[in-house]
Protein backbone atom coordinates (compact mmCIF):
# COMPACT_ATOMS: atom_id res chain seq x y z
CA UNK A 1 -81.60 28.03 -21.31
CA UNK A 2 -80.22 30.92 -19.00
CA UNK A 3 -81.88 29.04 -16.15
CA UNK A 4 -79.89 25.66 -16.88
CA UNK A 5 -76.56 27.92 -17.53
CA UNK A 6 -76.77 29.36 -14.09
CA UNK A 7 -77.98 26.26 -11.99
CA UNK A 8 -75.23 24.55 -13.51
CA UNK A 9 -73.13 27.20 -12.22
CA UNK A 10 -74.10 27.69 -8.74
CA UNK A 11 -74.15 23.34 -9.04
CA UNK A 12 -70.13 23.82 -10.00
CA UNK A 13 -69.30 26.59 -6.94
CA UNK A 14 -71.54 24.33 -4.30
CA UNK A 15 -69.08 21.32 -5.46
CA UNK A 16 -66.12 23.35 -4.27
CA UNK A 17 -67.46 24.13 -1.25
CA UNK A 18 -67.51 20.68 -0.23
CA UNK A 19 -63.91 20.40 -1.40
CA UNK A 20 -61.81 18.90 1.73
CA UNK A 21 -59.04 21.20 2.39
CA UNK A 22 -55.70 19.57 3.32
CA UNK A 23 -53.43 21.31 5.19
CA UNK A 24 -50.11 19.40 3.59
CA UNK A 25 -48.81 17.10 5.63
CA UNK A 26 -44.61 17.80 7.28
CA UNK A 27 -42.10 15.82 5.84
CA UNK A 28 -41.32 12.26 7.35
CA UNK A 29 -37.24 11.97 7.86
CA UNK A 30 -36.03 8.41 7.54
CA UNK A 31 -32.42 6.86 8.16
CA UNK A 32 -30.74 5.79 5.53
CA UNK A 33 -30.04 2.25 4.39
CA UNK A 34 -26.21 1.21 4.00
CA UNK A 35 -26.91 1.08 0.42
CA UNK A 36 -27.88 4.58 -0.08
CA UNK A 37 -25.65 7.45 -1.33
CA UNK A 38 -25.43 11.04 -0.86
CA UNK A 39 -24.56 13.27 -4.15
CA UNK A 40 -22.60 15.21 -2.18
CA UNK A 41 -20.48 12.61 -1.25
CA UNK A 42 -20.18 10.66 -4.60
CA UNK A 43 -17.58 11.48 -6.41
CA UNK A 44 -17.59 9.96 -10.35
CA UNK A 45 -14.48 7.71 -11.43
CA UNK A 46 -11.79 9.26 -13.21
CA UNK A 47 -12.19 7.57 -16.94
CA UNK A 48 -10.16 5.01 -17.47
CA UNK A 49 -6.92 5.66 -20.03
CA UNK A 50 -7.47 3.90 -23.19
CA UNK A 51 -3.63 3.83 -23.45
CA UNK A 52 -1.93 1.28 -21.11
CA UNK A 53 1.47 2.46 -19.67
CA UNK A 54 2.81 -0.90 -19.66
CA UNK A 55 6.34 -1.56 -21.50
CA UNK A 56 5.63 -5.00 -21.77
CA UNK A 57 8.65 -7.77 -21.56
CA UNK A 58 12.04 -6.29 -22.41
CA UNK A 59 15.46 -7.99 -24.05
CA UNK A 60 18.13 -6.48 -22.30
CA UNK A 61 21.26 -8.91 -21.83
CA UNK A 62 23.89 -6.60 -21.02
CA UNK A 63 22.41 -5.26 -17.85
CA UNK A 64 20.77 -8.61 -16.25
CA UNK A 65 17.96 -9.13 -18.35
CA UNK A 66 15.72 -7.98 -15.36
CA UNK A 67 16.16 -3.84 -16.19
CA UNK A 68 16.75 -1.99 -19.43
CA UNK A 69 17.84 1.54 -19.79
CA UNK A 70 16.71 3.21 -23.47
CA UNK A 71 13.69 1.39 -23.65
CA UNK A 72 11.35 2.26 -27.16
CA UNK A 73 8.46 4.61 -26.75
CA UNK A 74 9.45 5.95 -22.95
CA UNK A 75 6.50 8.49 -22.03
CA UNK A 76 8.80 10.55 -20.61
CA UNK A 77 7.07 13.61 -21.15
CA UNK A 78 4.67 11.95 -19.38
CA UNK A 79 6.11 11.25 -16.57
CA UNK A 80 7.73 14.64 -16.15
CA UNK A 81 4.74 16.35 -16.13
CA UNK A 82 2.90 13.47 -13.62
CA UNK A 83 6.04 13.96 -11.51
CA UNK A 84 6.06 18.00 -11.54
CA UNK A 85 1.89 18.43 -10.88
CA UNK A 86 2.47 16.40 -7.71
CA UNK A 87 5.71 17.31 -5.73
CA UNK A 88 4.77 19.49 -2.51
CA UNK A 89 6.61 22.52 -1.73
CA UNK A 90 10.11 21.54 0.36
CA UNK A 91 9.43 18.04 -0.70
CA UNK A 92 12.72 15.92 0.07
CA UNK A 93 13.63 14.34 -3.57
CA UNK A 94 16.55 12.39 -1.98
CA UNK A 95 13.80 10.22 -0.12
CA UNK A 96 12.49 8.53 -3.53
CA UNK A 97 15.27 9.07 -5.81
CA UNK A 98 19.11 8.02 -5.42
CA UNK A 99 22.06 8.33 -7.56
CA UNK A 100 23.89 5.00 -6.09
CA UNK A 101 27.58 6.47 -8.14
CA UNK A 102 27.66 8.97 -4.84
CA UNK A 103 29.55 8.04 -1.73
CA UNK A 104 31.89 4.51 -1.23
CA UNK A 105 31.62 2.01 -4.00
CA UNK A 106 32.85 -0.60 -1.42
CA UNK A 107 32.42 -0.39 2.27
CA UNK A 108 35.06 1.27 4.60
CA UNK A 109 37.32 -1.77 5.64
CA UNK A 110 39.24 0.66 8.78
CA UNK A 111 35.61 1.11 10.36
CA UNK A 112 35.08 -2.73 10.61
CA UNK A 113 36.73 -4.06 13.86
CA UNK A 114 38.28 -7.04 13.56
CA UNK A 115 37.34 -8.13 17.37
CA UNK A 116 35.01 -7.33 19.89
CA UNK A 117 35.06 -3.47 21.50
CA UNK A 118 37.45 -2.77 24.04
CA UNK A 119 36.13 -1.94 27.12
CA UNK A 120 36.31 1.55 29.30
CA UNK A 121 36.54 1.20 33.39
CA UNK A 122 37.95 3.88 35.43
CA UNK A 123 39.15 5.58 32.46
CA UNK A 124 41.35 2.63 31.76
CA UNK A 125 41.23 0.32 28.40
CA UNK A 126 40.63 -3.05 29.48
CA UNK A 127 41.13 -5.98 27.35
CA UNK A 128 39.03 -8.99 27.13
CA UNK A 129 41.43 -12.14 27.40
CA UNK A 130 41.43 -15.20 28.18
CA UNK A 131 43.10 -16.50 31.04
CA UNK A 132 43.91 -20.31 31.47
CA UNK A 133 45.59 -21.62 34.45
CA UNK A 134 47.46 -25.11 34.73
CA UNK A 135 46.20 -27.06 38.04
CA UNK A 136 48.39 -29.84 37.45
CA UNK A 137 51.39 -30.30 39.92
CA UNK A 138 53.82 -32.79 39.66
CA UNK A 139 54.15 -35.97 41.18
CA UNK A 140 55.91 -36.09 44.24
CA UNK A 141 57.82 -39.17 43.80
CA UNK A 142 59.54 -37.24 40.88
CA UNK A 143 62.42 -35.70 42.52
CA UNK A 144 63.61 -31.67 41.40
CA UNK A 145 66.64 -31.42 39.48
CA UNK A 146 68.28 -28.57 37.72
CA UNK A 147 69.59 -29.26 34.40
CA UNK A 148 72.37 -26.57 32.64
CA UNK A 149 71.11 -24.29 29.94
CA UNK A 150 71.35 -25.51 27.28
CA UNK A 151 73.93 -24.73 24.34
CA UNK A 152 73.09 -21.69 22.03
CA UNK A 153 72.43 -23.23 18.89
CA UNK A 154 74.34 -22.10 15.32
CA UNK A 155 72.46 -21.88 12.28
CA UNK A 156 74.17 -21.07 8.91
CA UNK A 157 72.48 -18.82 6.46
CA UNK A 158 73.24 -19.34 2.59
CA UNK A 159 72.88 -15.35 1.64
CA UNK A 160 73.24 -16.54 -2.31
CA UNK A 161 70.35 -19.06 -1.70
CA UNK A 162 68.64 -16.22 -0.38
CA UNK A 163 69.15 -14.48 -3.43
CA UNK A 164 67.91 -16.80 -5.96
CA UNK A 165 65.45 -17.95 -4.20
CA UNK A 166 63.92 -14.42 -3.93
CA UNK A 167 62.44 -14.44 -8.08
CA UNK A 168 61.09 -17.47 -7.80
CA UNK A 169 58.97 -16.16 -5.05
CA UNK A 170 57.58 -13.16 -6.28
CA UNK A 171 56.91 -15.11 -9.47
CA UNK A 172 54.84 -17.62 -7.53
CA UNK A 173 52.98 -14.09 -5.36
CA UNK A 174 51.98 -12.97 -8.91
CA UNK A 175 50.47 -16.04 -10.20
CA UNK A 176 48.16 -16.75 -6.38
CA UNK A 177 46.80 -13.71 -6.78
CA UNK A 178 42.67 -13.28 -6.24
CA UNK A 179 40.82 -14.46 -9.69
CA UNK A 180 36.98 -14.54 -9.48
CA UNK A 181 35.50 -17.84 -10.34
CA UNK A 182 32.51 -16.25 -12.12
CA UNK A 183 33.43 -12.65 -13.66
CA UNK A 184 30.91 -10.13 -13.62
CA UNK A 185 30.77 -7.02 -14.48
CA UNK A 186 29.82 -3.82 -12.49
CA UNK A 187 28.06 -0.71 -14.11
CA UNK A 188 25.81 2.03 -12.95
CA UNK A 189 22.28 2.16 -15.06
CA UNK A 190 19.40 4.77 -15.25
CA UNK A 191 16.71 2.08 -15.45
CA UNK A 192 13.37 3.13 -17.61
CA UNK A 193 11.84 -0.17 -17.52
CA UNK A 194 12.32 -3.20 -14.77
CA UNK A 195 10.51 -6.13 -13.64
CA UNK A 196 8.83 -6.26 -10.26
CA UNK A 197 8.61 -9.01 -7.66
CA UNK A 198 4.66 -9.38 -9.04
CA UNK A 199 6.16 -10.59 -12.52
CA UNK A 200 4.82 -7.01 -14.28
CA UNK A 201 7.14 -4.94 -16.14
CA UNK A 202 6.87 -1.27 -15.16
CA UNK A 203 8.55 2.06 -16.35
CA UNK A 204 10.96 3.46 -13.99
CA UNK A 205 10.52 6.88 -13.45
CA UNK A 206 14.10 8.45 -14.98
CA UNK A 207 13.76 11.83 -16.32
CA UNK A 208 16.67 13.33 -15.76
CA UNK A 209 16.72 15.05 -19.25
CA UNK A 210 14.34 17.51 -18.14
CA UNK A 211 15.17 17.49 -14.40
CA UNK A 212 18.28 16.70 -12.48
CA UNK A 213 16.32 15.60 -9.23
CA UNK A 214 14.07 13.25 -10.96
CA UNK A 215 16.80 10.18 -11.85
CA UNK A 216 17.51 6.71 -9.91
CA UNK A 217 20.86 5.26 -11.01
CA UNK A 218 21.69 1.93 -9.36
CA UNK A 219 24.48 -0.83 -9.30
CA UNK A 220 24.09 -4.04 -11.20
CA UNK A 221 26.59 -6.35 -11.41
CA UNK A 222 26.21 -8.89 -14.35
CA UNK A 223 27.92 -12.84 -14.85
CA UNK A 224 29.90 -11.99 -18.01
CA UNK A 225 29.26 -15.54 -19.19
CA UNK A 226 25.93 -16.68 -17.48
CA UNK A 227 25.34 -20.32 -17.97
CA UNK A 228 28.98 -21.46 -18.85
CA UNK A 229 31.21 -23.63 -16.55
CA UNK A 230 33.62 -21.57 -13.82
CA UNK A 231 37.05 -20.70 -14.34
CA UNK A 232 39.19 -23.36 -15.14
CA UNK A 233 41.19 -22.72 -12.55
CA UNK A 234 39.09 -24.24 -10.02
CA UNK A 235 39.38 -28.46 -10.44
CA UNK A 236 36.68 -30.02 -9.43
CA UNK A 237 36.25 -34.22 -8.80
CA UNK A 238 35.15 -36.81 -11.23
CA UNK A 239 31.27 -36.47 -11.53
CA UNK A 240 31.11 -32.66 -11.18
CA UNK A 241 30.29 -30.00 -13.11
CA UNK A 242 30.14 -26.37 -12.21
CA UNK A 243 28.02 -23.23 -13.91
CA UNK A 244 27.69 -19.67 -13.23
CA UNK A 245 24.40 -18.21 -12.44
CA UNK A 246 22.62 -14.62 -12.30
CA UNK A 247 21.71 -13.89 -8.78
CA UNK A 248 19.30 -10.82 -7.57
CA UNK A 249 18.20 -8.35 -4.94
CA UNK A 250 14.98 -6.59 -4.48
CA UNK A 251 15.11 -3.07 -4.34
CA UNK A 252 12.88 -0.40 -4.25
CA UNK A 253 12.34 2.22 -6.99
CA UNK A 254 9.56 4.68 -8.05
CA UNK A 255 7.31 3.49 -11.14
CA UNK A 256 4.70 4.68 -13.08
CA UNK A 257 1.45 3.01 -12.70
CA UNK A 258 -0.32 0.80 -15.19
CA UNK A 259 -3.32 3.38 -15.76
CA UNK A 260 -0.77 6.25 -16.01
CA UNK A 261 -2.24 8.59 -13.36
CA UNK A 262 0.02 8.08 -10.64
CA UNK A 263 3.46 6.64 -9.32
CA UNK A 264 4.58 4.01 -6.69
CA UNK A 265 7.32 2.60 -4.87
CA UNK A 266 8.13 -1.02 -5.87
CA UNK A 267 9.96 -3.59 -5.29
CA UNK A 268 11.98 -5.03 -8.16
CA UNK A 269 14.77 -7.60 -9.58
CA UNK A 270 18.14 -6.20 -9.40
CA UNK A 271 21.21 -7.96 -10.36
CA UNK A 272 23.88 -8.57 -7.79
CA UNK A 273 26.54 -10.63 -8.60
CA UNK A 274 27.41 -14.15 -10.08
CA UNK A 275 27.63 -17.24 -8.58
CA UNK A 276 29.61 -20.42 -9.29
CA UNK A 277 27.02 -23.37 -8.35
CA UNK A 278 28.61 -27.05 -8.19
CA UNK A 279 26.71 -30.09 -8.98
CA UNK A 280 26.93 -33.75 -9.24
CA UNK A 281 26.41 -35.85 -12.80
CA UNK A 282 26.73 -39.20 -11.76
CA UNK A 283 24.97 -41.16 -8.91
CA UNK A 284 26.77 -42.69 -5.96
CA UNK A 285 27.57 -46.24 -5.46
């Protein structure tokens, strides 16, 4: 028993002996495919917001239907704090956001020349006119003559015509003066919901509640009666009818994104003024 013990044993140490031993092999460096990825490199998605930050269509008829100011359930807290984590020290505010009440309301009518710029030589002003010259002499079988001067003429002024005349005048200065044919009306709005040129309604960022430097007010000006005939002031030929319409701009204002993380400069529908548009009812003959 001790004999088949032990020759088992020496059997089980002869078996290692004859054991290969592999050195391990070095590592074998490969390129990687397009489609592999570093961890280092990957960075996970933020997780998407189950709330939307979309205000969805808004009824607003009094300033042009396109943007509303106090619009229902504003995340303006929100915004202000979206706003405040990412402004950079000595960041310009005046670049995104405008207040469109400061400076002229129209332009400057003394700084728009009513011809073209005069003209410096020598230190001289130089005008530009035009000079024509007459080449055509006259005949030669037409003999010269001199004729007399003629007579001063008299002209006899009515002073009390004058004077009654002068009412009637003012009167009819009074009535010519400049009606529009479509009213509108101008105001100055702090927008918190618009529609963009992309047909998405977006919140306009307008906190101005919590900070002064955070607000865009613009100009809108909106057809008092949209839809209705012009003045009737204005007569128009058999056959036509007229109508006032809404027209719009595109400007750019700062809006908060759909997923709420972030902001960005859009363009949007901005009313402008109103139109009276002229068309024709009956067919021609």
């Amino acid at each position: 028993m001790r004999l088949m013990f032990g020759s088992q044993v020496s059997g089980f140490f002869a078996a290692l002996l004859w054991i290969p031993l592999v050195a391990p092999s070095p590592p074998r460096w490969r390129a990687y495919t397009s489609s592999s990825y570093y961890y280092t490199d990957y960075t996970f998605p933020k997780p998407q917001s189950k709330h939307k930050f979309v205000p969805g269509p808004q009824y607003c008829p009094d300033t042009g239907r396109t943007i509303c100011k106090g619009v229902r359930n504003y995340p303006d807290e929100h915004i202000y704090q979206l706003v405040s984590s990412t402004k950079a020290r000595r960041f310009n505010f005046t670049t995104v956001f405008v207040d469109e009440r400061d400076g002229d309301i129209e332009p400057n009518n003394e700084l728009l020349p009513e011809g073209p710029p005069k003209i410096q030589h020598d230190g001289y002003v130089v005008y530009q006119t035009a000079v024509h010259y007459d080449y055509h002499l006259p005949s030669a079988s037409v003999p010269w003559r001199y004729a007399a001067a003629p007579a001063a003429a008299t002209t006899t002024i009515n002073t009390q015509s004058i004077h009654r005349r002068r009412r009637p005048i003012i009167r009819r200065q009074i009535e010519n003066e400049e009606k529009p044919v479509c009213p509108a009306r101008t105001r100055f709005v702090p927008p918190q919901a618009a529609l963009n040129d992309n047909s998405e309604w977006k919140y306009i960022v307008n906190v101005q509640n919590k900070d002064v430097r955070f607000r865009q007010i613009i100009r809108v000006d909106v057809c008092e009666s949209p839809g209705q005939p012009c003045t009737r002031e204005i007569s128009l030929p058999f056959g036509y009818v007229s109508q006032c319409k809404q027209k719009f701009i595109k400007k750019k204002l700062l809006a908060l994104d759909a997923d709420g993380q972030g902001t960005s400069v859009e363009n949007f529908f901005i009313p402008s003024c109103c139109v009276c548009h002229v068309t024709r009812t009956t067919q021609r003959r």
